[in-house]
N, C-alpha and C. Protein backbone atom coordinates (compact mmCIF):
# COMPACT_ATOMS: atom_id res chain seq x y z
N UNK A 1 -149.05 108.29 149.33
CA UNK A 1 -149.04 108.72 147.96
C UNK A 1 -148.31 107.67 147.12
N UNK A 2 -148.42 107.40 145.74
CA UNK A 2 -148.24 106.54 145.02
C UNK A 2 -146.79 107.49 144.64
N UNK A 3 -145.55 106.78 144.62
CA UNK A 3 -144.57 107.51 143.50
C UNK A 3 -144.10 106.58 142.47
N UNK A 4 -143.40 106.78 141.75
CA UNK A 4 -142.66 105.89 140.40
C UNK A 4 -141.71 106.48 139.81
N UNK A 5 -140.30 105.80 139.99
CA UNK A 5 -139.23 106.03 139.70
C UNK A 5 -138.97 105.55 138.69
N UNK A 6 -138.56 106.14 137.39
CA UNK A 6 -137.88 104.77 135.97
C UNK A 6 -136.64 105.86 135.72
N UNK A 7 -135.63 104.98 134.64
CA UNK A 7 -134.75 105.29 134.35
C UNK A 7 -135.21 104.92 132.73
N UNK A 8 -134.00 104.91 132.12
CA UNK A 8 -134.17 104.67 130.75
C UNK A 8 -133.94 102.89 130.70
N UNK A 9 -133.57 102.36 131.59
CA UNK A 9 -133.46 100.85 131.46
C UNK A 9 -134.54 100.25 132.40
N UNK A 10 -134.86 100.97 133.47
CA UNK A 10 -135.70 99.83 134.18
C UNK A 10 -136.58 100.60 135.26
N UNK A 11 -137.37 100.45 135.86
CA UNK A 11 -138.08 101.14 136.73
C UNK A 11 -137.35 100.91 138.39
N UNK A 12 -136.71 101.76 139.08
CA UNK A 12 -136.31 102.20 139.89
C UNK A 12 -136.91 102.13 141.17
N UNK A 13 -138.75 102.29 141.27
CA UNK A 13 -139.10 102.10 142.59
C UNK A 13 -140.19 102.18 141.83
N UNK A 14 -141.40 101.59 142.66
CA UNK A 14 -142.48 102.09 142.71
C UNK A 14 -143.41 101.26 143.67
N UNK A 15 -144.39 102.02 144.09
CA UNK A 15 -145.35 101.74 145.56
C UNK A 15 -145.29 102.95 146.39
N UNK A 16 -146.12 103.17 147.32
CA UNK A 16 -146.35 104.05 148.30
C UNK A 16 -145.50 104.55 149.15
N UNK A 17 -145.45 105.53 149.41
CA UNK A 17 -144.15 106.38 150.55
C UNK A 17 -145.23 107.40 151.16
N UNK A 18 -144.85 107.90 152.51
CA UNK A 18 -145.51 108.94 153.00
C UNK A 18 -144.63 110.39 152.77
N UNK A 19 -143.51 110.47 152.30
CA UNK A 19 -142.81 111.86 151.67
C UNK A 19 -141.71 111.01 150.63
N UNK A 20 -141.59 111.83 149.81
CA UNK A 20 -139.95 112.16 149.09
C UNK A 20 -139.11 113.21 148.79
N UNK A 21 -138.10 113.08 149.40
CA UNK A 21 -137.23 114.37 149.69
C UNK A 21 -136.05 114.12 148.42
N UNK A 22 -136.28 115.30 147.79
CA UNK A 22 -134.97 115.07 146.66
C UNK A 22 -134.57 116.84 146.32
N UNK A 23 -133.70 117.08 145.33
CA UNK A 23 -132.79 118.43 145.15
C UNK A 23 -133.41 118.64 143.65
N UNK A 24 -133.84 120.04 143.32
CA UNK A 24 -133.87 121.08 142.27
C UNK A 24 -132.48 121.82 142.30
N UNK A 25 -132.72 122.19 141.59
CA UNK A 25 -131.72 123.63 140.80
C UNK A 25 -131.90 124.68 141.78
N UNK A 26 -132.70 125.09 142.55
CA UNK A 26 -132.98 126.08 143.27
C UNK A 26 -132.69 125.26 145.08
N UNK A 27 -133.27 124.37 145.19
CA UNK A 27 -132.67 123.79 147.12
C UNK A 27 -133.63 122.42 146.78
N UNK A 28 -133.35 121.70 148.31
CA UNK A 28 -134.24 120.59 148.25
C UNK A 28 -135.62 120.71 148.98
N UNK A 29 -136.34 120.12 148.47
CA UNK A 29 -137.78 120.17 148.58
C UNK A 29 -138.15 118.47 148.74
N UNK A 30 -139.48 118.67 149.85
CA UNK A 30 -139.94 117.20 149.90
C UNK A 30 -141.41 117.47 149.63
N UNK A 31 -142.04 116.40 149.13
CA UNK A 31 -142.93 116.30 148.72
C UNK A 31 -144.18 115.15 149.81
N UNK A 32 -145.35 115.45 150.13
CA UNK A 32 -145.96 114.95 150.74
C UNK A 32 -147.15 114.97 150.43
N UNK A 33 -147.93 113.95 151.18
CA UNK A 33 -149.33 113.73 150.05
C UNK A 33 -150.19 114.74 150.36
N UNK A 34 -151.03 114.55 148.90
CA UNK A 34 -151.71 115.80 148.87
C UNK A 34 -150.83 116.91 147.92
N UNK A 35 -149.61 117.06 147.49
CA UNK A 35 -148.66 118.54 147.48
C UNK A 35 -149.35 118.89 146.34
N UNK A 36 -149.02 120.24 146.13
CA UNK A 36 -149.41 121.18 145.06
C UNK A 36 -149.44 120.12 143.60
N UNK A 37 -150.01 120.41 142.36
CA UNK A 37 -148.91 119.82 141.47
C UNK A 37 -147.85 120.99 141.10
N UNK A 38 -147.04 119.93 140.69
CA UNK A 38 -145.48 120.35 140.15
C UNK A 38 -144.80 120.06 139.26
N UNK A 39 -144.31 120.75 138.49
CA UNK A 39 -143.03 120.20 137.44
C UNK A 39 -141.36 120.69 137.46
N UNK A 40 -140.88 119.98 137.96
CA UNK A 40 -139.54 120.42 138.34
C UNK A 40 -138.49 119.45 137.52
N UNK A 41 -136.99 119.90 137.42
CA UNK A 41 -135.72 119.42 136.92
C UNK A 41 -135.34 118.91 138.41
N UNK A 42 -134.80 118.56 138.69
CA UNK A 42 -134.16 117.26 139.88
C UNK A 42 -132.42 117.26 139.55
N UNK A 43 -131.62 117.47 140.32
CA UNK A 43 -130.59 117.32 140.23
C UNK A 43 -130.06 115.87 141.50
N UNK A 44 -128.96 115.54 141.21
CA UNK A 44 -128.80 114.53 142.34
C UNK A 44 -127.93 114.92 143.74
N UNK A 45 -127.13 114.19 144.08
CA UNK A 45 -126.90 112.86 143.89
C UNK A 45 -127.87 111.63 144.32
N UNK A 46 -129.12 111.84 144.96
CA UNK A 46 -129.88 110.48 145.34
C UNK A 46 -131.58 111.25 145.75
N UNK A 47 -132.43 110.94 145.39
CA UNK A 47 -133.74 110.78 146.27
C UNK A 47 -133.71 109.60 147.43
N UNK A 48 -134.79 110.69 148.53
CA UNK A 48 -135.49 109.14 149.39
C UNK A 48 -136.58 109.75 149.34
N UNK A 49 -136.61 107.97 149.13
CA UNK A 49 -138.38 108.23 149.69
C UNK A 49 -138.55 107.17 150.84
N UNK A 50 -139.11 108.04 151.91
CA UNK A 50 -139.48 107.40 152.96
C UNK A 50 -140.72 106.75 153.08
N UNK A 51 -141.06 105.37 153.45
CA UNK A 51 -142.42 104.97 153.21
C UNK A 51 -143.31 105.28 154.75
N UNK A 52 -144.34 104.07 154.67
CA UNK A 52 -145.33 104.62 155.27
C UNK A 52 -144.72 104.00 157.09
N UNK A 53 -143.58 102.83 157.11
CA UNK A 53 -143.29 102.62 158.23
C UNK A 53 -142.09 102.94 158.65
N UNK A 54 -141.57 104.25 157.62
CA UNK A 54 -140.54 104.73 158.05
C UNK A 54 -139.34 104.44 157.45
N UNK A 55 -139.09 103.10 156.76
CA UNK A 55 -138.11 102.86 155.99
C UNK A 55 -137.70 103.77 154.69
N UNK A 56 -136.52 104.53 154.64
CA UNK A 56 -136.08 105.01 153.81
C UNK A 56 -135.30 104.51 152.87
N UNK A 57 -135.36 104.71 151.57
CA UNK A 57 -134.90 104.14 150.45
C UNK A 57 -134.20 105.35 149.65
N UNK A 58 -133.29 104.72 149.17
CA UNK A 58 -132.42 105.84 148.97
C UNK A 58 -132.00 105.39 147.21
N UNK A 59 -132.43 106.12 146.14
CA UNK A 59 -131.91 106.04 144.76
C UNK A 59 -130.93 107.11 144.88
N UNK A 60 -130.04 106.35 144.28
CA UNK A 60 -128.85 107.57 143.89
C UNK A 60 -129.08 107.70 142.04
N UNK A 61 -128.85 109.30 141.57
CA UNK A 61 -128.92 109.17 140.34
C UNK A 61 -128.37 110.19 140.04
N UNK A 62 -128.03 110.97 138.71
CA UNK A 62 -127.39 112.51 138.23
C UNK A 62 -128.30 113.46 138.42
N UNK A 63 -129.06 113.22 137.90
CA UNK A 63 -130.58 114.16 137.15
C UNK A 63 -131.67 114.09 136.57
N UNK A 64 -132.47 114.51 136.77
CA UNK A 64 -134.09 113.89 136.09
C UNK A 64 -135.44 115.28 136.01
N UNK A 65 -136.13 114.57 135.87
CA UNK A 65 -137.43 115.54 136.21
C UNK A 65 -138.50 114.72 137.31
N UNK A 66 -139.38 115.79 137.69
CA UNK A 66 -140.13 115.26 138.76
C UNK A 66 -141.69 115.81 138.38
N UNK A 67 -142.56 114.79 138.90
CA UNK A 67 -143.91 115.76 137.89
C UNK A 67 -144.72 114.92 138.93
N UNK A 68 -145.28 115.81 140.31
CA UNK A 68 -146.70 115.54 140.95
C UNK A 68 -148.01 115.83 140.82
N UNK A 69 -148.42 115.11 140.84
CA UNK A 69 -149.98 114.99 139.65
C UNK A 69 -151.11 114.78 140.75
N UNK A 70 -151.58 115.34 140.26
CA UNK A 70 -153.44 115.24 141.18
C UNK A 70 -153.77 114.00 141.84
N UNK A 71 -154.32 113.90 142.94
CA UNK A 71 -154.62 112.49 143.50
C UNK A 71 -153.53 111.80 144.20
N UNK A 72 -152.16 112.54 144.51
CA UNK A 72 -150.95 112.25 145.34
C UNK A 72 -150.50 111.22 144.53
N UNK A 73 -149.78 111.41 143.67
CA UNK A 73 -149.14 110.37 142.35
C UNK A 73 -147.78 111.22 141.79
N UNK A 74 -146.79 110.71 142.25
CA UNK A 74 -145.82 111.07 141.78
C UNK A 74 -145.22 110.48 140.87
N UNK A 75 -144.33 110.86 139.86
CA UNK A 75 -143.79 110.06 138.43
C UNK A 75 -142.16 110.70 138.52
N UNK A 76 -140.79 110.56 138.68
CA UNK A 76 -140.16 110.87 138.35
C UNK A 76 -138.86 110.04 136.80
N UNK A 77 -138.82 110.98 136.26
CA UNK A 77 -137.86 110.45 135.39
C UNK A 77 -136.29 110.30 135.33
N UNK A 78 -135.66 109.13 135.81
CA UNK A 78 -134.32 109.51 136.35
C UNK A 78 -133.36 109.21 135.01
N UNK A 79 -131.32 110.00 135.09
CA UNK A 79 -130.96 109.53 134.67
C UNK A 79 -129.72 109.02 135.59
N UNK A 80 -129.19 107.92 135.33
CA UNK A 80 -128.04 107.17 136.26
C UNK A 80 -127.18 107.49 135.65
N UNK A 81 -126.94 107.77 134.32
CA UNK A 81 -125.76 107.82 133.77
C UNK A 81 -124.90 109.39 133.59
């Protein structure tokens, strides 16, 4: 699945992962291709997203939103500050 991480200064990640595991307001949830769509608030302290050979990448951030979109395309909006 395609994801994309930006902040308000710079874009954060972007390229393919096979899940991303990050925290809502309610517990953490991971996301994998194919998932429902979704619109969620994101709390931190960090997402990973794990790619397709296993390497995990780890953003640390406060809070954001998360919005998975048709065709396994994820967009999240982070803030660092």
């Amino acid at each position: 699945m395609k994801i994309a991480v930006y902040s308000i200064q710079q874009t954060l990640f972007s390229g393919e992962a096979e899940k991303l595991i990050c925290h809502t307001p309610q517990g953490q949830i991971t996301v994998l291709d194919q998932h429902i769509p979704l619109i969620s608030s994101l709390v931190g302290p960090r997402l990973e997203i794990v790619g397709r050979n296993g390497k995990i990448n780890e953003i640390p951030f406060k809070g954001g939103f998360l919005e998975v979109r048709p065709a396994s395309e994820v967009v999240i909006l982070a803030s660092d500050e």
